[in-house]
N, C-alpha and C. Protein backbone atom coordinates (compact mmCIF):
# COMPACT_ATOMS: atom_id res chain seq x y z
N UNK A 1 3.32 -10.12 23.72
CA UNK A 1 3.95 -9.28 22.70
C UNK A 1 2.88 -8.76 21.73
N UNK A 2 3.33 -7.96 21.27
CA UNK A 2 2.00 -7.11 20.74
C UNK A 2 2.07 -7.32 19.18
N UNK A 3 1.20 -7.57 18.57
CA UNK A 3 0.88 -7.75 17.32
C UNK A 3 0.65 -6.39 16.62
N UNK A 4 1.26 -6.58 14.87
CA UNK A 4 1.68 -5.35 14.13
C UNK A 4 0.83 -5.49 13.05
N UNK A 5 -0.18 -4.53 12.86
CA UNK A 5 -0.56 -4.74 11.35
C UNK A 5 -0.61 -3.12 10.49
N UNK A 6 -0.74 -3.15 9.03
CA UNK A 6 -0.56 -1.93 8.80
C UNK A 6 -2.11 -2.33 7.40
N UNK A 7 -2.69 -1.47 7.75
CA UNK A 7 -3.90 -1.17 6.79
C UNK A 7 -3.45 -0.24 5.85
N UNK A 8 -3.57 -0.60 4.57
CA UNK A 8 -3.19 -0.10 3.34
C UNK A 8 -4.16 0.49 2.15
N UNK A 9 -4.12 1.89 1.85
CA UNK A 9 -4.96 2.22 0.87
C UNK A 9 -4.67 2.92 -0.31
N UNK A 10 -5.16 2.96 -1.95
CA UNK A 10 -4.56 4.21 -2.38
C UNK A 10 -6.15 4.71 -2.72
N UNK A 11 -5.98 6.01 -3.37
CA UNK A 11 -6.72 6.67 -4.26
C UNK A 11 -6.41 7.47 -5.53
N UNK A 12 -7.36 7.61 -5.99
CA UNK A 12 -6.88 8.14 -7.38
C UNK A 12 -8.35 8.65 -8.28
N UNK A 13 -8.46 10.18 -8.61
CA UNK A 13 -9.39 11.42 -9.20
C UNK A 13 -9.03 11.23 -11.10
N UNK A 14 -9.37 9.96 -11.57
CA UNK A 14 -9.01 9.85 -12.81
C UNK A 14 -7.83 8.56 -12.75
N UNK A 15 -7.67 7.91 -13.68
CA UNK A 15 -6.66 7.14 -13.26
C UNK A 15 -6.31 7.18 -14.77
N UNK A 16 -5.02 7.89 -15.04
CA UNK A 16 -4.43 8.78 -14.21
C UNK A 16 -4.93 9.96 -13.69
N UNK A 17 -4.42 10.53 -12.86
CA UNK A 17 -5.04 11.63 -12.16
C UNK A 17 -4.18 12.03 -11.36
N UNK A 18 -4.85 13.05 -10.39
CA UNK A 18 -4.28 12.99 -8.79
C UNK A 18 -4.24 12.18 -7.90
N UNK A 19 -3.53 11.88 -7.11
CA UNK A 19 -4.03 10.52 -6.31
C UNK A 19 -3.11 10.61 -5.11
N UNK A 20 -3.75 9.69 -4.06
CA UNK A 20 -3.24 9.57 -2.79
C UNK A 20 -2.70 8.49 -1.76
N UNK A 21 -2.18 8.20 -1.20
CA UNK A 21 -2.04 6.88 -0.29
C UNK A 21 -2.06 7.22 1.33
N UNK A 22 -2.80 6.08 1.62
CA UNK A 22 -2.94 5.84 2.97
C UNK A 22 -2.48 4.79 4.00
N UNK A 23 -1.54 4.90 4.83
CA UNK A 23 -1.46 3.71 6.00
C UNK A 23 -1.84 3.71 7.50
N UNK A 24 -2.61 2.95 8.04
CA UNK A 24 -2.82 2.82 9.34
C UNK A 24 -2.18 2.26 9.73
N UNK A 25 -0.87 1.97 10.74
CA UNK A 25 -0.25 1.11 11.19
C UNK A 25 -1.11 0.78 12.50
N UNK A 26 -0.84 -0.26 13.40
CA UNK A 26 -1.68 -0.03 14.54
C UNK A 26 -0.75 -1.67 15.40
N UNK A 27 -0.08 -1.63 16.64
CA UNK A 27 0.34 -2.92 17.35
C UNK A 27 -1.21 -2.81 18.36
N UNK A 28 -1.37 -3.98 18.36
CA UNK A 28 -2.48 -4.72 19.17
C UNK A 28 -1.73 -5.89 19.98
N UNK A 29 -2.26 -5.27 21.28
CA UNK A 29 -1.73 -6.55 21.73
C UNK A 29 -3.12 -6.93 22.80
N UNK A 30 -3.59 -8.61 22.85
CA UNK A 30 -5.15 -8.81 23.07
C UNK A 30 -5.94 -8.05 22.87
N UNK A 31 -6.34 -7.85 21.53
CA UNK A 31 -7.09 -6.98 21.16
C UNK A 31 -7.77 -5.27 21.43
N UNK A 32 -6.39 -5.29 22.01
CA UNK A 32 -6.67 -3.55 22.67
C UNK A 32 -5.44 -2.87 21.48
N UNK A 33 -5.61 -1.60 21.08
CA UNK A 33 -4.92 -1.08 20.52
C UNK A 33 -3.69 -0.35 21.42
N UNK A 34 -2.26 -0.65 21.13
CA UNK A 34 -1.37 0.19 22.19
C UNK A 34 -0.69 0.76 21.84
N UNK A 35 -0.54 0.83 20.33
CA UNK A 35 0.31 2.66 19.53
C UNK A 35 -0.57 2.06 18.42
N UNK A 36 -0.22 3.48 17.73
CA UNK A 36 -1.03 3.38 16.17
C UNK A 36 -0.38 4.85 15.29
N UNK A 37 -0.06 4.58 14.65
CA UNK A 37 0.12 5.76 13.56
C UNK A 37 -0.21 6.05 12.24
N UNK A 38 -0.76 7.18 11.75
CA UNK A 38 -1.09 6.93 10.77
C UNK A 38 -0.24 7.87 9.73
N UNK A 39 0.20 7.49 8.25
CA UNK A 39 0.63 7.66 7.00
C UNK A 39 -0.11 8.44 6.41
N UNK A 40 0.37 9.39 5.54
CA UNK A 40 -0.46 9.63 3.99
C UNK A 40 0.33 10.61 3.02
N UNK A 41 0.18 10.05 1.83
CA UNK A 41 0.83 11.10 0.80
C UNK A 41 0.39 11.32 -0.61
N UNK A 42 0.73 11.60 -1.56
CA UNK A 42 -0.11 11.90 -2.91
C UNK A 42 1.21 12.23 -3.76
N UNK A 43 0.45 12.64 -5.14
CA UNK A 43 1.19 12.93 -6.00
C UNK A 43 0.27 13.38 -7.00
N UNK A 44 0.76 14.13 -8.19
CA UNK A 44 -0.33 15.24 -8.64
C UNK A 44 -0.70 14.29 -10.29
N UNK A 45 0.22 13.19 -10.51
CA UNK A 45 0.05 13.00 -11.73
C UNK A 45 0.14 11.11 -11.50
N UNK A 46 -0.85 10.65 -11.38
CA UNK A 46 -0.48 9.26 -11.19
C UNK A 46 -1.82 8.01 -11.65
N UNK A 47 -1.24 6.89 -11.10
CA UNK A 47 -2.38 6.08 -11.33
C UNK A 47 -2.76 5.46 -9.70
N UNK A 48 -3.65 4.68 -9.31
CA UNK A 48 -4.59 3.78 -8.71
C UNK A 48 -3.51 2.74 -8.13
N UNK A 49 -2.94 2.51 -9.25
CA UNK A 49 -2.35 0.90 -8.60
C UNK A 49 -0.96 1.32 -7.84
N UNK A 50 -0.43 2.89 -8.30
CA UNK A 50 1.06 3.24 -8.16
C UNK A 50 0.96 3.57 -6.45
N UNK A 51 -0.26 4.10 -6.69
CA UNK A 51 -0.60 4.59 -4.81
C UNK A 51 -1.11 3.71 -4.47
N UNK A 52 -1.31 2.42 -4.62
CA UNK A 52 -1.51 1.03 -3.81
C UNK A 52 -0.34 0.52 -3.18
N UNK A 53 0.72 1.13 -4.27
CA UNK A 53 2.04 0.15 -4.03
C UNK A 53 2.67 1.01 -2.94
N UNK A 54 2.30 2.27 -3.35
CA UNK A 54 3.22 3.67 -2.19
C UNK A 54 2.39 3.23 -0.63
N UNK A 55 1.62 2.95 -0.49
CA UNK A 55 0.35 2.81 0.59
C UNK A 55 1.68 1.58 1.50
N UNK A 56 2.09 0.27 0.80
CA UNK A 56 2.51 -0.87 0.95
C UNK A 56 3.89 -0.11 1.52
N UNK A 57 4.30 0.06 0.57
CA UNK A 57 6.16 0.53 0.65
C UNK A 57 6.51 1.59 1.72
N UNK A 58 5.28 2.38 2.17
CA UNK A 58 5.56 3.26 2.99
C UNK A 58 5.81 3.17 4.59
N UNK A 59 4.37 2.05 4.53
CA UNK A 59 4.50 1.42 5.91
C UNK A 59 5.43 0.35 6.63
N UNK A 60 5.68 0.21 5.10
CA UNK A 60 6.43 -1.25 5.68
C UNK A 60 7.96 -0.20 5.68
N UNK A 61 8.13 0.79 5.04
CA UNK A 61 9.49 1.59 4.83
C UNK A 61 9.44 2.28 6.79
N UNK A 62 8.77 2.57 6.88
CA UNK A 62 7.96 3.46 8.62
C UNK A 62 8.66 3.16 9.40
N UNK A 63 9.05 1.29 9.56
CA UNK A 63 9.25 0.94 10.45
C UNK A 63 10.50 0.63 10.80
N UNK A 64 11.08 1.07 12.28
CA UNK A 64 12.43 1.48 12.35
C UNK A 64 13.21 -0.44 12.80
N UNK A 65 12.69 -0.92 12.59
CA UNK A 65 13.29 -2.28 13.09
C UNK A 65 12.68 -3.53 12.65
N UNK A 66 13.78 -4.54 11.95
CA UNK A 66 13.05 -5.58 11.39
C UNK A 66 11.71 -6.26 12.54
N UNK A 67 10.19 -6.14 11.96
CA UNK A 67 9.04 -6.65 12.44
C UNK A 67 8.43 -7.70 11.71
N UNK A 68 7.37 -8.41 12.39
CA UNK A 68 6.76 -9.43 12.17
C UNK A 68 5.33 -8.85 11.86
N UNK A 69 4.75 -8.55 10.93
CA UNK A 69 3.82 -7.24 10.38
C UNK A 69 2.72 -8.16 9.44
N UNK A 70 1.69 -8.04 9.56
CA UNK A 70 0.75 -8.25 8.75
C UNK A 70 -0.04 -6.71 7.86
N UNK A 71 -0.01 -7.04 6.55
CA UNK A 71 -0.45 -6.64 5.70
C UNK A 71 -1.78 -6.63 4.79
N UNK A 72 -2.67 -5.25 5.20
CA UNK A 72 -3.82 -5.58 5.26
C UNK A 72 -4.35 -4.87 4.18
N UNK A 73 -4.44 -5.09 2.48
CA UNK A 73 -4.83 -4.35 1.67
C UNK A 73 -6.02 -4.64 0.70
N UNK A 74 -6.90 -3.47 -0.23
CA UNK A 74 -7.98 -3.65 -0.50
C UNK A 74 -7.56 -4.38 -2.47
N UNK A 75 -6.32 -4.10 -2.30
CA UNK A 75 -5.85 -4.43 -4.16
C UNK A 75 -5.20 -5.59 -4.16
N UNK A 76 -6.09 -6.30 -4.76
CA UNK A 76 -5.29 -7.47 -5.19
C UNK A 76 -4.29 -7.85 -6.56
N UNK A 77 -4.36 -6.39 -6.75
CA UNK A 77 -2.67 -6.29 -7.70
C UNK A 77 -1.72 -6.22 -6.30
N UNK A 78 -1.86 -5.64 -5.63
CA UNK A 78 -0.45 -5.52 -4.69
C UNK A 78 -0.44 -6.44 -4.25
N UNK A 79 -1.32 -7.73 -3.16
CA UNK A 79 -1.43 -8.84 -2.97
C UNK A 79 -1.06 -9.55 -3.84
N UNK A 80 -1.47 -9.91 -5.07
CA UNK A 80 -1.30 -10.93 -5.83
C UNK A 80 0.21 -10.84 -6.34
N UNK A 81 0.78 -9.47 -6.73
CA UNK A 81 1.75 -9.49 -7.47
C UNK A 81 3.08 -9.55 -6.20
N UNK A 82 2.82 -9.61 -4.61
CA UNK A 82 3.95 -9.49 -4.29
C UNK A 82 4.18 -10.73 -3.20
N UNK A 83 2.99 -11.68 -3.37
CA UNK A 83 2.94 -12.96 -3.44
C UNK A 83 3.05 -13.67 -4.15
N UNK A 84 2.70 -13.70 -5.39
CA UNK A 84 3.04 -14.72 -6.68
C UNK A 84 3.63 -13.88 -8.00
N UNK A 85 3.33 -13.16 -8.17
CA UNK A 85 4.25 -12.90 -9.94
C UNK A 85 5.08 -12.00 -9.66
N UNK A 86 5.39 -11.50 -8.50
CA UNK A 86 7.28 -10.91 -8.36
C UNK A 86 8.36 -12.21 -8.85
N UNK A 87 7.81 -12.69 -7.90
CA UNK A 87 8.61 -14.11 -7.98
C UNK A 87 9.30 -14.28 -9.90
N UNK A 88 8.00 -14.65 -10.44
CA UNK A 88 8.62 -15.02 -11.68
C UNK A 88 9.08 -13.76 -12.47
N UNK A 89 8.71 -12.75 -11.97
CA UNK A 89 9.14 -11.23 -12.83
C UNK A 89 10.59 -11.11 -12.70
N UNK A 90 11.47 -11.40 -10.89
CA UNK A 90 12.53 -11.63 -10.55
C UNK A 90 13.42 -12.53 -11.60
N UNK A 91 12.85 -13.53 -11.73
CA UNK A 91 13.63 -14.64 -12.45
C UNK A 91 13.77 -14.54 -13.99
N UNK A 92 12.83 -13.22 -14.34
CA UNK A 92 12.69 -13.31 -16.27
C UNK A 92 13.06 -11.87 -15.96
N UNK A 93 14.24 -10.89 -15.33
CA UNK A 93 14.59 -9.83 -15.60
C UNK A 93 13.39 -8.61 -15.26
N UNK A 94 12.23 -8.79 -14.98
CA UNK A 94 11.38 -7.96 -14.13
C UNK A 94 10.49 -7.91 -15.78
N UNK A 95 10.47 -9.02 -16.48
CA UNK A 95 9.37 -8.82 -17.52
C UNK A 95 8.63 -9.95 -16.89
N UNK A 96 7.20 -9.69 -17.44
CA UNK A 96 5.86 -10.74 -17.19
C UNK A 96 5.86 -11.78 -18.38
N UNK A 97 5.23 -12.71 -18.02
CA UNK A 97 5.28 -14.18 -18.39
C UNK A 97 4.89 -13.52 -20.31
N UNK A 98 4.74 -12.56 -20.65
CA UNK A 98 4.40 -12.16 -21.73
C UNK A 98 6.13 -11.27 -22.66
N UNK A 99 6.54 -11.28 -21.53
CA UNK A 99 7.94 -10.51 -22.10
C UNK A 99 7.82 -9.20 -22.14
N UNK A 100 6.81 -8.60 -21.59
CA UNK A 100 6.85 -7.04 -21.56
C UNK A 100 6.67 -6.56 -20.01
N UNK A 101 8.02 -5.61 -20.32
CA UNK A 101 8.38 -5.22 -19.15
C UNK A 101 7.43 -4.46 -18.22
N UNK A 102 7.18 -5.45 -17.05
CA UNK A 102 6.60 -5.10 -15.93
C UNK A 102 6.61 -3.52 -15.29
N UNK A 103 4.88 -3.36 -15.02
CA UNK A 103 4.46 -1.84 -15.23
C UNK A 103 4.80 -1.69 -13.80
N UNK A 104 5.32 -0.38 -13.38
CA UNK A 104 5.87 0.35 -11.92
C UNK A 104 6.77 -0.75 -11.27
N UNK A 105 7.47 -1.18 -12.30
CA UNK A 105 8.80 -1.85 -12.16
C UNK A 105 9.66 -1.28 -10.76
N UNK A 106 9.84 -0.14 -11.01
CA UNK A 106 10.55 0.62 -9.41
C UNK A 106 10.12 0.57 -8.56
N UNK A 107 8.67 0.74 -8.49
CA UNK A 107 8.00 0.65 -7.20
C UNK A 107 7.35 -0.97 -6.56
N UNK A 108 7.61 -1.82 -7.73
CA UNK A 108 7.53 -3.27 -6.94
C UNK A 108 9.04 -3.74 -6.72
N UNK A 109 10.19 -2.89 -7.38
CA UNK A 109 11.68 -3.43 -6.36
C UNK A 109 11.59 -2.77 -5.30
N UNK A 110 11.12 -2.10 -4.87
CA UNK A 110 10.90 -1.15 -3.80
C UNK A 110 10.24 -1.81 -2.80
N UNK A 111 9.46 -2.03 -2.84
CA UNK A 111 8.53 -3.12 -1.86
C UNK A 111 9.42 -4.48 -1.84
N UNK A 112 9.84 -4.50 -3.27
CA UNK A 112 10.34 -6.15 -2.64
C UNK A 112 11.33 -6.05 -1.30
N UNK A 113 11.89 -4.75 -1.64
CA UNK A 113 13.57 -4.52 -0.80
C UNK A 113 12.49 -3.99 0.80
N UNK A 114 11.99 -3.24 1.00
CA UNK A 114 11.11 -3.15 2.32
C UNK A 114 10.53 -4.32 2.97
N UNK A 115 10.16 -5.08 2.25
CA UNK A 115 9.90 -6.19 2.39
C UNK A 115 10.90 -7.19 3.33
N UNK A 116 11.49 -7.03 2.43
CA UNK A 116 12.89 -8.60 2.70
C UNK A 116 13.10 -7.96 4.47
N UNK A 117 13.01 -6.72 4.64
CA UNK A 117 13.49 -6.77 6.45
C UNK A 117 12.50 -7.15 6.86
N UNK A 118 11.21 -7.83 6.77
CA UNK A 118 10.48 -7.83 7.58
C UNK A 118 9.88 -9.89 7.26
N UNK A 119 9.20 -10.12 8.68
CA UNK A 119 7.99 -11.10 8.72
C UNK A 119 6.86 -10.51 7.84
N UNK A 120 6.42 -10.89 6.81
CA UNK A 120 5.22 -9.68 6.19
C UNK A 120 4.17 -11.14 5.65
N UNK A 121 2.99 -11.18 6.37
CA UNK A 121 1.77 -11.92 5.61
C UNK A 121 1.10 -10.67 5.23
N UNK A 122 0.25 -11.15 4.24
CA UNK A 122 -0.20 -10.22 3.08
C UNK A 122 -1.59 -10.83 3.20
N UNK A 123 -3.10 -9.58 3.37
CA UNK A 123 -4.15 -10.15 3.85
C UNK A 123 -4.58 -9.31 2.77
N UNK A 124 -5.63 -9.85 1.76
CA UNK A 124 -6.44 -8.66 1.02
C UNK A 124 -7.67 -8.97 1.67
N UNK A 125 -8.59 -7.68 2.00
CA UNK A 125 -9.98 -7.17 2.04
C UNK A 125 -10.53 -6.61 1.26
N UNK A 126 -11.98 -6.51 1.12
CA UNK A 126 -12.94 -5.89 -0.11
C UNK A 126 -12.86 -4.48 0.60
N UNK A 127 -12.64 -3.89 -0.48
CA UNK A 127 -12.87 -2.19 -0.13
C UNK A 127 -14.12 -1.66 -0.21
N UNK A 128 -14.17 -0.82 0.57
CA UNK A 128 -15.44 -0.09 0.96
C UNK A 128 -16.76 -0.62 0.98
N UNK A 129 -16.15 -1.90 2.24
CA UNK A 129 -17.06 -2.63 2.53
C UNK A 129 -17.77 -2.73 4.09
N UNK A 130 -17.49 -1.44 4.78
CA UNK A 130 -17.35 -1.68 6.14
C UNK A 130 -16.39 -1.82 7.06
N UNK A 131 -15.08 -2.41 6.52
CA UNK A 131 -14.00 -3.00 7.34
C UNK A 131 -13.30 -1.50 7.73
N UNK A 132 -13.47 -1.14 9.06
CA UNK A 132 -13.18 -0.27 9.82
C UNK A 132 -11.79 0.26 9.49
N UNK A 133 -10.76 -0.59 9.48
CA UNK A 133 -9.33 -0.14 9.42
C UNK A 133 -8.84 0.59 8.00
N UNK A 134 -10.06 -0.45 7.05
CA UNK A 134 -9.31 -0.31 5.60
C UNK A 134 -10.13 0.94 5.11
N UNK A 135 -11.57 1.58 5.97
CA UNK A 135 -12.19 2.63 5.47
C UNK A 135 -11.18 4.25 5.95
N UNK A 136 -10.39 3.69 7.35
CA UNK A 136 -9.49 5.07 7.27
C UNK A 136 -8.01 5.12 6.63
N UNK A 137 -7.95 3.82 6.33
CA UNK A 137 -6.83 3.99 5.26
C UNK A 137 -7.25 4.41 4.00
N UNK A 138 -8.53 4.59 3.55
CA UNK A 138 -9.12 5.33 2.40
C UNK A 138 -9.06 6.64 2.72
N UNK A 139 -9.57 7.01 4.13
CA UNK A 139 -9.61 8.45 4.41
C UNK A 139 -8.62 9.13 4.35
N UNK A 140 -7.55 8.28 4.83
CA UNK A 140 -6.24 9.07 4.65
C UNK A 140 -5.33 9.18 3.11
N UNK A 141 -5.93 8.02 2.29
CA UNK A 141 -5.65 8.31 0.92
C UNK A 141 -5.97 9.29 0.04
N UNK A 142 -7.16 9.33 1.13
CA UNK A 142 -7.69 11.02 -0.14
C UNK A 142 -7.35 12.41 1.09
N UNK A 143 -6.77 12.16 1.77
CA UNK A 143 -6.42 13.22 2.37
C UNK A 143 -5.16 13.66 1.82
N UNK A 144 -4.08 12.78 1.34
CA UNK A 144 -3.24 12.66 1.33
C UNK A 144 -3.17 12.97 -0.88
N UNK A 145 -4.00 12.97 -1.42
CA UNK A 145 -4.77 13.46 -2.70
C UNK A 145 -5.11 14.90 -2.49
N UNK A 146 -5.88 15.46 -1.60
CA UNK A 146 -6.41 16.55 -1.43
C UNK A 146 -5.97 17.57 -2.12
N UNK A 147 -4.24 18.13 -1.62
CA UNK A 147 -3.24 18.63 -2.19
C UNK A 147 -2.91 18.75 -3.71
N UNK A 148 -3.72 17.78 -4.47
CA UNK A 148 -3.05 18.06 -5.72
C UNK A 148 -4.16 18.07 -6.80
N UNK A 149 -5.22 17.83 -5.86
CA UNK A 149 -6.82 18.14 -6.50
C UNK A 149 -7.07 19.44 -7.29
N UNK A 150 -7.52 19.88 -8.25
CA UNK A 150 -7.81 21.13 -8.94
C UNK A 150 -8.65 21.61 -8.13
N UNK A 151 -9.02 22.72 -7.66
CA UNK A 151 -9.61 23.31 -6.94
C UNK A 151 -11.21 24.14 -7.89
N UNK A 152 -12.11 23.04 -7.91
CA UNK A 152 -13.29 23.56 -8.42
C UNK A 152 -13.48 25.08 -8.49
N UNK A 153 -13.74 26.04 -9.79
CA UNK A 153 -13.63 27.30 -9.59
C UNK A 153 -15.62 27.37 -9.12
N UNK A 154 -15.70 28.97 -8.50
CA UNK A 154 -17.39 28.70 -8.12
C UNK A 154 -17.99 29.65 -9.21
């Protein structure tokens, strides 16, 4: 049976800025690749961490049938927060251990709810470090940015 992982990226030209997200999905099965698709989208007014979370929510949203999916991202806000402090954000009304209401609140119920259909381990990698999968999920983050980039006058 073939193994599912989805490589996750965002970007962002100012934070806030323009910015973009990227997913590689890819099933491997013994280490040969046997479908793969790739994601990308943007938005003209955003931050870094919002297209980390869109990168997450998209791929895992992609997929037409509850899977057993590993999650392969370079932010360890999206890692950290949807492994350990959803949890307690859930239980204190979606505020942080500080009482102030948790930032892109919509877009981490969003993931939580994409989430819940799936098997999902959550792997963070160092970005733009070499790691093959997570450098074209960058590519496709700023491809997916391109669109809302100001267009340098000459």
């Amino acid at each position: 049976m073939a193994e599912l992982f989805a490589y996750t990226d965002g970007a962002c030209s100012g934070n806030p800025g323009p910015g973009g997200w990227g997913a590689l999905l890819r099933a491997m099965d013994g280490g040969t690749v046997v479908k793969e698709k790739e994601l990308k989208g943007g938005e003209a007014e955003t931050t870094n961490n919002r297209m980390e979370l869109l990168a997450a929510i998209n791929a895992l949203e992609s997929l037409a049938r509850p899977s057993t999916i590993t999650v392969v991202t370079d932010s360890a806000y999206v890692k950290n927060g949807v492994t350990g402090w959803i949890h307690g954000w859930k239980k204190n009304g979606w505020k942080t251990s500080s009482k102030k209401p948790v930032k892109n609140v919509e877009l981490w119920k969003r993931l939580d709810e994409a989430q819940r259909r799936h098997k999902v381990t959550w792997e963070w990698v160092k970005g733009h470090a070499g790691h093959p999968e997570n450098e074209r999920a960058d590519e496709l983050a700023r491809a997916g940015m391109a669109p809302f980039k100001k267009k340098k006058s000459a």
